[in-house]
N, C-alpha and C. Protein backbone atom coordinates (compact mmCIF):
# COMPACT_ATOMS: atom_id res chain seq x y z
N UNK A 1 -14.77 12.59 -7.11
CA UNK A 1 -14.09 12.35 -5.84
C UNK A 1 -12.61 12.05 -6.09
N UNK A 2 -11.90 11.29 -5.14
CA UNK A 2 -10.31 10.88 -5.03
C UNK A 2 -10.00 9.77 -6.02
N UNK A 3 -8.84 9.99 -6.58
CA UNK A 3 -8.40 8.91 -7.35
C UNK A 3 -7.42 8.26 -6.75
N UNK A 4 -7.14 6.58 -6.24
CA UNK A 4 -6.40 6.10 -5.81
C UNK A 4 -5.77 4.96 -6.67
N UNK A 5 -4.38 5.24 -6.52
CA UNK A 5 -3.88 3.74 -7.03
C UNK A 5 -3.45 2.67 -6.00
N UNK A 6 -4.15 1.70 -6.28
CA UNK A 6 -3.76 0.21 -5.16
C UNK A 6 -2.93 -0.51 -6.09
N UNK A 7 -1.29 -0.71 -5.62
CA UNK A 7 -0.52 -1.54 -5.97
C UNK A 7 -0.08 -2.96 -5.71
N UNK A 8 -0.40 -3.64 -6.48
CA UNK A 8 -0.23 -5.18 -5.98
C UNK A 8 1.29 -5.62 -6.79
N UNK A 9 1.75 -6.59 -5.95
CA UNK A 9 2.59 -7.41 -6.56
C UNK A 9 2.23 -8.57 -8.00
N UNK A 10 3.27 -8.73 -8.82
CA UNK A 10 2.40 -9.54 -9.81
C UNK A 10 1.80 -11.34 -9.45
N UNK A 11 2.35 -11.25 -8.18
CA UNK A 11 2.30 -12.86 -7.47
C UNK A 11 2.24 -12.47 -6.37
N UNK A 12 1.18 -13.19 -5.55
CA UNK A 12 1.11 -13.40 -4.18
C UNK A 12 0.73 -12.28 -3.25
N UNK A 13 -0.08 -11.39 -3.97
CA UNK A 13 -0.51 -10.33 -3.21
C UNK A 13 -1.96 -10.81 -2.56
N UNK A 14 -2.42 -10.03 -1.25
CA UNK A 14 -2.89 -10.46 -0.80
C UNK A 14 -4.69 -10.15 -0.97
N UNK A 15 -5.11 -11.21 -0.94
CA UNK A 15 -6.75 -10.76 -1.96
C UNK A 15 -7.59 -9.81 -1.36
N UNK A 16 -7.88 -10.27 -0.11
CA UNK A 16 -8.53 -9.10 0.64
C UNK A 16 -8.16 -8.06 1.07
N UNK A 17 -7.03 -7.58 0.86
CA UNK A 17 -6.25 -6.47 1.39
C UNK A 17 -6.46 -5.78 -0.12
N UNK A 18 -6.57 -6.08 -0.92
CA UNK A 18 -7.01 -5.01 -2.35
C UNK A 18 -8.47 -5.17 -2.10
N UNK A 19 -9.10 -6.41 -2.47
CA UNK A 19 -10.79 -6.19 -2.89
C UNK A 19 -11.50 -5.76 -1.60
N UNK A 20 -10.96 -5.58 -0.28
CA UNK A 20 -12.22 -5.02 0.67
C UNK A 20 -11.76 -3.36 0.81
N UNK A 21 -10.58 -3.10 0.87
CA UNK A 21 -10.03 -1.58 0.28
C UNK A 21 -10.95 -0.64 -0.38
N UNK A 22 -10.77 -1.47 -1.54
CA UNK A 22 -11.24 -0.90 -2.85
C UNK A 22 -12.59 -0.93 -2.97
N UNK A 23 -13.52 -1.95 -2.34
CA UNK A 23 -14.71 -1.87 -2.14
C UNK A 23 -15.15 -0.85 -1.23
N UNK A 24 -14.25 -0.52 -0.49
CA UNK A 24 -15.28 0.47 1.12
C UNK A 24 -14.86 1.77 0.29
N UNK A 25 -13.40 2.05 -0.39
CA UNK A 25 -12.72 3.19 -0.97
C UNK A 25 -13.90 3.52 -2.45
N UNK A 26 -14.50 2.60 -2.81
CA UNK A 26 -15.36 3.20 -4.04
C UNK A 26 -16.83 3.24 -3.56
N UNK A 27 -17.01 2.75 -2.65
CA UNK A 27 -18.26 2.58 -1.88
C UNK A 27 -18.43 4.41 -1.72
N UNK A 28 -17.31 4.83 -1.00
CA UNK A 28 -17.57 6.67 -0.71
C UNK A 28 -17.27 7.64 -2.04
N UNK A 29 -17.31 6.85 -2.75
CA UNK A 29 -17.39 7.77 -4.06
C UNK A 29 -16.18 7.87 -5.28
N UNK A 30 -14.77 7.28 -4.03
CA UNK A 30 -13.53 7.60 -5.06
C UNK A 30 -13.45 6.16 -5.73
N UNK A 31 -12.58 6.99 -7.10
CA UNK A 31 -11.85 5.80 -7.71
C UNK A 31 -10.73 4.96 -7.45
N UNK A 32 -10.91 3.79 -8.02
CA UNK A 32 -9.24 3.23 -7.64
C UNK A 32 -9.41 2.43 -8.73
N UNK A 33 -7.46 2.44 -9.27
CA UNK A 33 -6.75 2.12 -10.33
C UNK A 33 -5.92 1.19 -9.32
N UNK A 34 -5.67 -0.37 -10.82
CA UNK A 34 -4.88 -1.19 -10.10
C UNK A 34 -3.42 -1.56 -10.99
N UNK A 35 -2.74 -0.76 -10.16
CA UNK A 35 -0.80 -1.10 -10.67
C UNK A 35 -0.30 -2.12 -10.69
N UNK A 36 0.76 -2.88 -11.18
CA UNK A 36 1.58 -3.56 -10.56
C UNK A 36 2.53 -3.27 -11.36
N UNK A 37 3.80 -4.35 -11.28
CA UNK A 37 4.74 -3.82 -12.28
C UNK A 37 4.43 -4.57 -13.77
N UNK A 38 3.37 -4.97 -13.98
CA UNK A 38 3.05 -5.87 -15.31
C UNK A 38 1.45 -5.66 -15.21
N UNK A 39 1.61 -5.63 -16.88
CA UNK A 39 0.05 -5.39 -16.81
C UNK A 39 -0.70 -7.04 -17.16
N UNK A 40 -0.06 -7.85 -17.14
CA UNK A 40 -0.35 -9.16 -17.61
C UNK A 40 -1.26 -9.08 -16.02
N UNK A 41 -1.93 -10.63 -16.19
CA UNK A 41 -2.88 -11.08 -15.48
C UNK A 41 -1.93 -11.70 -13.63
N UNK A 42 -2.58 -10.72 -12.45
CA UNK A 42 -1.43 -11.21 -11.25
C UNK A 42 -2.69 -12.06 -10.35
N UNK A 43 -1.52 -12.85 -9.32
CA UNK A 43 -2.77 -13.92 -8.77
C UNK A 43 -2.31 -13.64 -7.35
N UNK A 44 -3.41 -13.76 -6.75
CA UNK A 44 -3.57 -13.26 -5.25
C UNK A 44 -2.98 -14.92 -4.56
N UNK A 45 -2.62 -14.49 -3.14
CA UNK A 45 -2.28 -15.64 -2.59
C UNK A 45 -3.39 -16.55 -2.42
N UNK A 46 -4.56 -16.14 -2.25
CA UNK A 46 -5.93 -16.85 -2.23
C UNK A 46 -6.52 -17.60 -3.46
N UNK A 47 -5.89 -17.18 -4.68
CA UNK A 47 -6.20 -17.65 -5.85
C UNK A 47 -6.73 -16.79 -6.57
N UNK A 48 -7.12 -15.56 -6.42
CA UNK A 48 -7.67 -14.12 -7.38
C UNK A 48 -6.73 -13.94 -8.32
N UNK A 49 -7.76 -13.63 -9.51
CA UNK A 49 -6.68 -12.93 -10.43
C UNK A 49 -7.21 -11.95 -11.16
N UNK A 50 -6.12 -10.76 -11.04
CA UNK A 50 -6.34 -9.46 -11.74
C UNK A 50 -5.51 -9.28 -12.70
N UNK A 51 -5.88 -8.15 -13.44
CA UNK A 51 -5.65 -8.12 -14.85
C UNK A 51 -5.54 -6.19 -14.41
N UNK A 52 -4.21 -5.68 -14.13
CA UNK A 52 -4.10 -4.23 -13.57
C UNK A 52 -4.37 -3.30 -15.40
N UNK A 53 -5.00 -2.27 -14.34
CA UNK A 53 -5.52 -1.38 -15.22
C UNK A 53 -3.80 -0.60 -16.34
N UNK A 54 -2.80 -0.33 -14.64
CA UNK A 54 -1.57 0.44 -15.72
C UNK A 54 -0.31 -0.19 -15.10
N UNK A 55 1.21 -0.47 -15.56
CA UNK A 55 2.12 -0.22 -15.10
C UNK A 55 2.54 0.60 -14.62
N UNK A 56 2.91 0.34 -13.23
CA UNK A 56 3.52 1.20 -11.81
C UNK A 56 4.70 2.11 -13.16
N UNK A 57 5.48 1.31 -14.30
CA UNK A 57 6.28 2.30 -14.24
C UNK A 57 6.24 3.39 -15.01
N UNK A 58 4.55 3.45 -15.19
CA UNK A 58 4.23 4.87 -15.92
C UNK A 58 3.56 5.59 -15.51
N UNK A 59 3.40 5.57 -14.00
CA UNK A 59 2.36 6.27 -13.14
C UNK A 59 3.01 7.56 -12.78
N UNK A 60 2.22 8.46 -12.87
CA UNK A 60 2.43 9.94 -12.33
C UNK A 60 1.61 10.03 -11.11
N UNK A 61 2.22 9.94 -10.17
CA UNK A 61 2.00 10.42 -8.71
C UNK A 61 0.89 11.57 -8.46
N UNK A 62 1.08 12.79 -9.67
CA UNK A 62 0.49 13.95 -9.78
C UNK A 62 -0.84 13.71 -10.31
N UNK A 63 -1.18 12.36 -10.84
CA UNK A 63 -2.66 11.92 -11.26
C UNK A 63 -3.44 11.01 -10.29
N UNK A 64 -2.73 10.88 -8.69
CA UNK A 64 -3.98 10.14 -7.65
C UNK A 64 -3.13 10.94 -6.70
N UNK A 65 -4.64 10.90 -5.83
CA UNK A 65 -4.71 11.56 -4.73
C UNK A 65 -3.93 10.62 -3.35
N UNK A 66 -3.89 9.47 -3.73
CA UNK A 66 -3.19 8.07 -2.44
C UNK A 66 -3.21 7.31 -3.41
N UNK A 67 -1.49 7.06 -2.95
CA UNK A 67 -0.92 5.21 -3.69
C UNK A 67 -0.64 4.92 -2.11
N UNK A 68 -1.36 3.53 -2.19
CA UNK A 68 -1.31 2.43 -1.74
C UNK A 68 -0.87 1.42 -2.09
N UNK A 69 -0.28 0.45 -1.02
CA UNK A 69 0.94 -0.41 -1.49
C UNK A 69 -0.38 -1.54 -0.69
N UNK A 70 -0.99 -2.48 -1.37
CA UNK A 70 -1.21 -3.60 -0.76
C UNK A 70 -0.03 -5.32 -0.42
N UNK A 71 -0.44 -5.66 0.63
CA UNK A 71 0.29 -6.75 1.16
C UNK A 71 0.13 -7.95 0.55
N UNK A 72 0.58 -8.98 1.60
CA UNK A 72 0.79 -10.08 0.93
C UNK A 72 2.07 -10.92 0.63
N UNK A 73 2.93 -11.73 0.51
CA UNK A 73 4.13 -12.12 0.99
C UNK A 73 4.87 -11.34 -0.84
N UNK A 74 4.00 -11.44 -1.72
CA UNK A 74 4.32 -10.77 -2.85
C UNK A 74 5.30 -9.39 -2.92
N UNK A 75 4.49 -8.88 -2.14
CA UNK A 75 4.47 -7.21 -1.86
C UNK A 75 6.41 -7.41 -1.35
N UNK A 76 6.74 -7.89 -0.89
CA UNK A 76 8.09 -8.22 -0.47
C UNK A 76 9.44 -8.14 -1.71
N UNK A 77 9.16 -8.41 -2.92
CA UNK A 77 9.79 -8.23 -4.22
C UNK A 77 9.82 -7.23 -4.67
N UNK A 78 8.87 -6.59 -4.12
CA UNK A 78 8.82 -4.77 -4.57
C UNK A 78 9.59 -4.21 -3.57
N UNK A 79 10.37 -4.24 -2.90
CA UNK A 79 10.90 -3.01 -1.71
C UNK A 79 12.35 -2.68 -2.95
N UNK A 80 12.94 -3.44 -3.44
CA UNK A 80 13.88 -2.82 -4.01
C UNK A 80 13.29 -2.09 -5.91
N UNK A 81 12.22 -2.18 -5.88
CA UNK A 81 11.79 -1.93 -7.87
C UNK A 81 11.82 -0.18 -7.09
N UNK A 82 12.52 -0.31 -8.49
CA UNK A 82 13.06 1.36 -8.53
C UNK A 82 12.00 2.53 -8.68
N UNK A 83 10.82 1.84 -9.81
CA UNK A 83 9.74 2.43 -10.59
C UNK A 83 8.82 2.93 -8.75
N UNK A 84 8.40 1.73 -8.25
CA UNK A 84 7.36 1.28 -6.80
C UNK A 84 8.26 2.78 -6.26
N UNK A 85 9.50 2.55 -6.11
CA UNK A 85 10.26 3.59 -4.84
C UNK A 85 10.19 5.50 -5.14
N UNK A 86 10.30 4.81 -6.31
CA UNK A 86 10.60 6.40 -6.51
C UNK A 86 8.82 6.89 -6.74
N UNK A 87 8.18 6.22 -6.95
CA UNK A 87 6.54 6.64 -6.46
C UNK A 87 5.95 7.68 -5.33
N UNK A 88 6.78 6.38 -4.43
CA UNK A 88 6.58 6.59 -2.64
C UNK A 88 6.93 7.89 -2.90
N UNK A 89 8.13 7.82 -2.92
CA UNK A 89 9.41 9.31 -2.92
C UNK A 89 7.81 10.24 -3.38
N UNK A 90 8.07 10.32 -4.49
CA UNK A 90 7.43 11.21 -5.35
C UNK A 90 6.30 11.72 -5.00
N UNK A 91 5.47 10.92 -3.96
CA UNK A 91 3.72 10.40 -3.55
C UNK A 91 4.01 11.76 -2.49
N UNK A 92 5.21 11.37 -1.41
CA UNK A 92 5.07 12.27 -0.33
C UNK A 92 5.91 13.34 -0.82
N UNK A 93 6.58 13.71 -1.12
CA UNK A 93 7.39 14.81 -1.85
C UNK A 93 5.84 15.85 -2.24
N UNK A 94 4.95 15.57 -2.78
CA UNK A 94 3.65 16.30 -3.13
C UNK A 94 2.62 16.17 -2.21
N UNK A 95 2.78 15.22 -1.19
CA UNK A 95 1.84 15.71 -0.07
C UNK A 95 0.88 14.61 -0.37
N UNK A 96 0.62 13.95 -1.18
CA UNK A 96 -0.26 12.70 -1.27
C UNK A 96 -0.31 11.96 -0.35
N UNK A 97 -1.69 10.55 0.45
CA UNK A 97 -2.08 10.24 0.68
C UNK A 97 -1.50 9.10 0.68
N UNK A 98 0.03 8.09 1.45
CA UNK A 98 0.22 7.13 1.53
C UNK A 98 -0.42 5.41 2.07
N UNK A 99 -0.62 4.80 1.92
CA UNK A 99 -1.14 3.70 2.75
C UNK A 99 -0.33 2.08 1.92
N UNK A 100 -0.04 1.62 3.22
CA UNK A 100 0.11 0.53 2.95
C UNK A 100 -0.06 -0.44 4.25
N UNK A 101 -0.42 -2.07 3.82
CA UNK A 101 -0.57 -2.91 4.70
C UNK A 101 -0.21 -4.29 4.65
N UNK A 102 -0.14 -4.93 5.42
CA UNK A 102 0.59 -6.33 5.80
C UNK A 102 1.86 -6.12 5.82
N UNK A 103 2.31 -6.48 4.88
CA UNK A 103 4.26 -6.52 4.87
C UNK A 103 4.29 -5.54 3.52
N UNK A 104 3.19 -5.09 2.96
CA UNK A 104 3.43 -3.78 2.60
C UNK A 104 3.97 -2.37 2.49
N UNK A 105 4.18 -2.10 3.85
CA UNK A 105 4.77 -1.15 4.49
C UNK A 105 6.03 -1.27 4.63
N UNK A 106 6.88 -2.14 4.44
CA UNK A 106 8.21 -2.28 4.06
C UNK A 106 8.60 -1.59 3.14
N UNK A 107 7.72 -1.45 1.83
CA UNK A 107 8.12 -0.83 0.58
C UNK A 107 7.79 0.78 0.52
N UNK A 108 7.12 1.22 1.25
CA UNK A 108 7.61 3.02 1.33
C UNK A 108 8.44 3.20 2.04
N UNK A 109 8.75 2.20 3.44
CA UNK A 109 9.48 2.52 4.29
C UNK A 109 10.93 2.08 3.87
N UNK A 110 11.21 1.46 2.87
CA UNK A 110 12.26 1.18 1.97
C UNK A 110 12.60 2.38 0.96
N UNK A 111 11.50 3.23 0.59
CA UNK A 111 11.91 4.24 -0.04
C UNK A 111 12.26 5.96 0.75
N UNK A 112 12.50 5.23 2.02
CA UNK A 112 12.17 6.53 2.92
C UNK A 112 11.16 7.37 3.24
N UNK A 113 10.14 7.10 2.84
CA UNK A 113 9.18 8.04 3.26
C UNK A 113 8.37 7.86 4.73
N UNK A 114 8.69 6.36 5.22
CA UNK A 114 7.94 6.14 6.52
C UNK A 114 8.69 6.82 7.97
N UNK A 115 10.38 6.86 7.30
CA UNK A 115 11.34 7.44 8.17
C UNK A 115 10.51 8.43 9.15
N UNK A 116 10.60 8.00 10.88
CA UNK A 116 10.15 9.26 11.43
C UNK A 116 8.60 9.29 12.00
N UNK A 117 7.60 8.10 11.04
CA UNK A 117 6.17 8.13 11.16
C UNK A 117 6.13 6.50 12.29
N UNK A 118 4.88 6.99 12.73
CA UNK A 118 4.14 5.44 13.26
C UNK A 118 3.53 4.71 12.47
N UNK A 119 3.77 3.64 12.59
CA UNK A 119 3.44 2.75 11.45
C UNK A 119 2.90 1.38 11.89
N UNK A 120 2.35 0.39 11.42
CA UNK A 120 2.08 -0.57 12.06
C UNK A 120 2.14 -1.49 10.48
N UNK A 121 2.35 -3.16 10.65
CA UNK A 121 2.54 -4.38 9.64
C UNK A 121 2.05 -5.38 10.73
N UNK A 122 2.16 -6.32 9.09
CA UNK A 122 2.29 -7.62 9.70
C UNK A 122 3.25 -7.94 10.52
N UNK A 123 2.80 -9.13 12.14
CA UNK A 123 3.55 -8.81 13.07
C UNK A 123 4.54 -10.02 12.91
N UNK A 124 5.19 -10.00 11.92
CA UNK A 124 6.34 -10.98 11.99
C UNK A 124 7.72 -10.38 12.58
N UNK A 125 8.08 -10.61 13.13
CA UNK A 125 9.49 -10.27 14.05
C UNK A 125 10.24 -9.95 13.10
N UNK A 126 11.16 -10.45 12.02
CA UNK A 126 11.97 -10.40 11.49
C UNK A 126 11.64 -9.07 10.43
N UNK A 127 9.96 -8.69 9.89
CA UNK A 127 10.05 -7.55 9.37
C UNK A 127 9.55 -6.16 10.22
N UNK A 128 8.93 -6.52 11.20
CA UNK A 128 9.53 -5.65 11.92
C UNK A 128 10.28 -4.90 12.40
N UNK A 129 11.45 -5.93 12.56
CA UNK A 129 12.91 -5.12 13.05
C UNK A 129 13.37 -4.94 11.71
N UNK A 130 13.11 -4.88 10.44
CA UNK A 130 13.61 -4.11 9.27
C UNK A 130 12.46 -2.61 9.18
N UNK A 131 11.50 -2.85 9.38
CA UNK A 131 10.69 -1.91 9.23
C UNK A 131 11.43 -0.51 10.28
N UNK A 132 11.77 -1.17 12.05
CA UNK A 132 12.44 -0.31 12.43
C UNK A 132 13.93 0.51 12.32
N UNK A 133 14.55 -0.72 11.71
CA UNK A 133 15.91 -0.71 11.04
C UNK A 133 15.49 0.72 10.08
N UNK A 134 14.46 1.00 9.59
CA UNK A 134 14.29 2.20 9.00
C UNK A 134 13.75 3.36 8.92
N UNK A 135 13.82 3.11 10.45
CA UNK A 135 13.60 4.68 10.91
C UNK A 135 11.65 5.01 10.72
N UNK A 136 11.19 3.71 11.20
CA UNK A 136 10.12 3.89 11.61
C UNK A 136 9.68 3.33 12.49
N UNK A 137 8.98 3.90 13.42
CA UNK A 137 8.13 3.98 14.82
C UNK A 137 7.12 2.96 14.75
N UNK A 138 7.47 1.71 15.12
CA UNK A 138 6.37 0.43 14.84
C UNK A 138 5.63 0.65 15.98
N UNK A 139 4.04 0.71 15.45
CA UNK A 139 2.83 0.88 16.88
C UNK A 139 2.65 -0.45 16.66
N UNK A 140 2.33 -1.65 17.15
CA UNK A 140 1.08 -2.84 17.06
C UNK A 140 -0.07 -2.55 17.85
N UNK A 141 -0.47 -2.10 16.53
CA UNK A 141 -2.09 -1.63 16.44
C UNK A 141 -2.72 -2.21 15.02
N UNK A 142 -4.33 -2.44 14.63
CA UNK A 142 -4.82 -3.06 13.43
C UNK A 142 -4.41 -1.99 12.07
N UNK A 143 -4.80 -0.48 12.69
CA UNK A 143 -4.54 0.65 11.95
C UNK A 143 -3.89 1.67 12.47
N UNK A 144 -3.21 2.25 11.63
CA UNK A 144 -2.27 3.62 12.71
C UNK A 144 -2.16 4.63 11.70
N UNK A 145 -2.76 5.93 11.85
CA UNK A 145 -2.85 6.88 11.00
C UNK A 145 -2.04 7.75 11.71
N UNK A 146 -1.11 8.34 10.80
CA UNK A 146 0.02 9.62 11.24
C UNK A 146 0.06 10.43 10.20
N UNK A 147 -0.47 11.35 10.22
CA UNK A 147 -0.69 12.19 8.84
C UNK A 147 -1.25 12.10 8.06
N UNK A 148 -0.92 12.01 7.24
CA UNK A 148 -1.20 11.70 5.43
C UNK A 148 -0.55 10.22 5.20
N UNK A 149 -0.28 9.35 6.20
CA UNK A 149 0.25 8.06 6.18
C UNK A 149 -0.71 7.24 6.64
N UNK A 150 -1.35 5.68 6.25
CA UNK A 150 -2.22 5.22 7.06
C UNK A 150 -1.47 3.84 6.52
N UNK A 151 -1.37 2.64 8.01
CA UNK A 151 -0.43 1.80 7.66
C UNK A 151 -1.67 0.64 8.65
N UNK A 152 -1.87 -0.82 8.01
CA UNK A 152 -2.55 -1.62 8.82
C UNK A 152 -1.45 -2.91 8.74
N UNK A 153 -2.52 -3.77 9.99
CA UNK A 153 -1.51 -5.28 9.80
C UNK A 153 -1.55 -6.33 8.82
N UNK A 154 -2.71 -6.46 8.77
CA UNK A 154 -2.93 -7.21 7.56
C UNK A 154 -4.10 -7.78 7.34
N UNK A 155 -4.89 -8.48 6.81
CA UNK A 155 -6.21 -9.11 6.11
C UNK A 155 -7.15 -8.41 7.24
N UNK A 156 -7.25 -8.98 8.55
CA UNK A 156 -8.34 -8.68 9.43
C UNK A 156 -8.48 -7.44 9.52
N UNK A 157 -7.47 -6.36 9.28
CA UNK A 157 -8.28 -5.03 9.18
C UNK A 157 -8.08 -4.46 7.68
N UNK A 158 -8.41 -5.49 7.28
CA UNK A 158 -8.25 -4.36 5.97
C UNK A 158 -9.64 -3.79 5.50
N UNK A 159 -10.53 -3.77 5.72
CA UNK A 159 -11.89 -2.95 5.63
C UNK A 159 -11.67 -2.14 6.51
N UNK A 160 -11.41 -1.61 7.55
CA UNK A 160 -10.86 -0.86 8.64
C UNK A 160 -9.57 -0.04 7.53
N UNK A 161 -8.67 -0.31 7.32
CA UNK A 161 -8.04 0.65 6.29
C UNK A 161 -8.40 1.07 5.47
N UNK A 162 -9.82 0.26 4.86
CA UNK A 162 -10.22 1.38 3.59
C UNK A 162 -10.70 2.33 3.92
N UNK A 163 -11.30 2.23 5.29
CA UNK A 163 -12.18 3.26 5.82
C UNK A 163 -11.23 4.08 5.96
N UNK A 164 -10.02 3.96 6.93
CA UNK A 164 -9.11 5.36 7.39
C UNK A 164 -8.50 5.55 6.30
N UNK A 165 -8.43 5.01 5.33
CA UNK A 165 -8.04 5.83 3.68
C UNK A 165 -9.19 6.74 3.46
N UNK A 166 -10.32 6.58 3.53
CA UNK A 166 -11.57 7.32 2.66
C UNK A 166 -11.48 8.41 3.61
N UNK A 167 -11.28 8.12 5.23
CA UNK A 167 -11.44 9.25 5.82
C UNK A 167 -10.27 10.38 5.79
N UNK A 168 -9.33 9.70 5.10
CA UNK A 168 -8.47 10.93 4.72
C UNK A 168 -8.71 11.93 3.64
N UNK A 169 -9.55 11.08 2.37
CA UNK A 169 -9.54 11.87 1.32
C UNK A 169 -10.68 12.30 1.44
């Protein structure tokens, strides 16, 4: 089946927004690989800790079918890492399978690729109006699929995004 990479921050990413993902996303058959920018051991805002399979900055785009950016106040340190951006770039440039959620979605939409799409985050005001500041179409909705893009708000639907991930691939 699909190979996905779920990217977490190395701090403060958000727990259920990777482990219920990745559970419904391997539940239908595909794989998922876990990035960050360190392969050392990262801790969820809840207290989880993972130990990622590769560094984001040796990932080839051309080896998963959807990178996913998971949330979390973490996920916020990544909108400027060069390695995370030029992913995105790279992810939709080939037609791949974007998703990201909570305040997640800042970081493709930081690399330009959300420019133009509907999108939905966490509903904090202040990233919001950066999210639109960049030329993306904020729905507040739990999930909002526009293409080959699937963007949620945060924790409460994130089993609901794994699903509209699986149903893409």
């Amino acid at each position: 089946m699909a190979k996905v990479l779920l990217i977490i921050a190395p701090k403060n990413f958000r727990d259920e927004e990777l482990f219920q993902p990745k559970e419904v996303l391997e539940g239908a058959g595909h794989s998922c690989t876990i990035a960050s920018t360190t392969t050392n051991e990262c801790t969820g805002m809840l207290g989880a800790t993972v130990k990622p399979d590769v560094n984001v900055a040796g990932v080839d785009a051309n080896d998963y079918d959807a990178i996913v950016m998971i949330g979390g106040s973490g996920s916020l340190e990544l909108v400027g890492n060069k390695a995370v951006l030029d992913l995105f770039r790279d992810a939709k440039e080939k037609g791949k399978i974007i998703g990201a959620i909570c305040a997640g979605p800042l970081v493709p939409a930081n690399a330009g690729v959300l420019r133009g799409v509907a999108a939905t985050m966490f509903p904090n005001p202040e990233y919001i109006k950066k999210l639109k500041s960049l030329g993306v179409d904020y729905v507040e909705k739990d999930v909002v699929v526009d293409g080959r893009i699937v963007t949620a708000c945060g924790p409460k639907a994130a089993k609901e995004f794994g699903k509209a991930l699986a149903g893409l691939l």
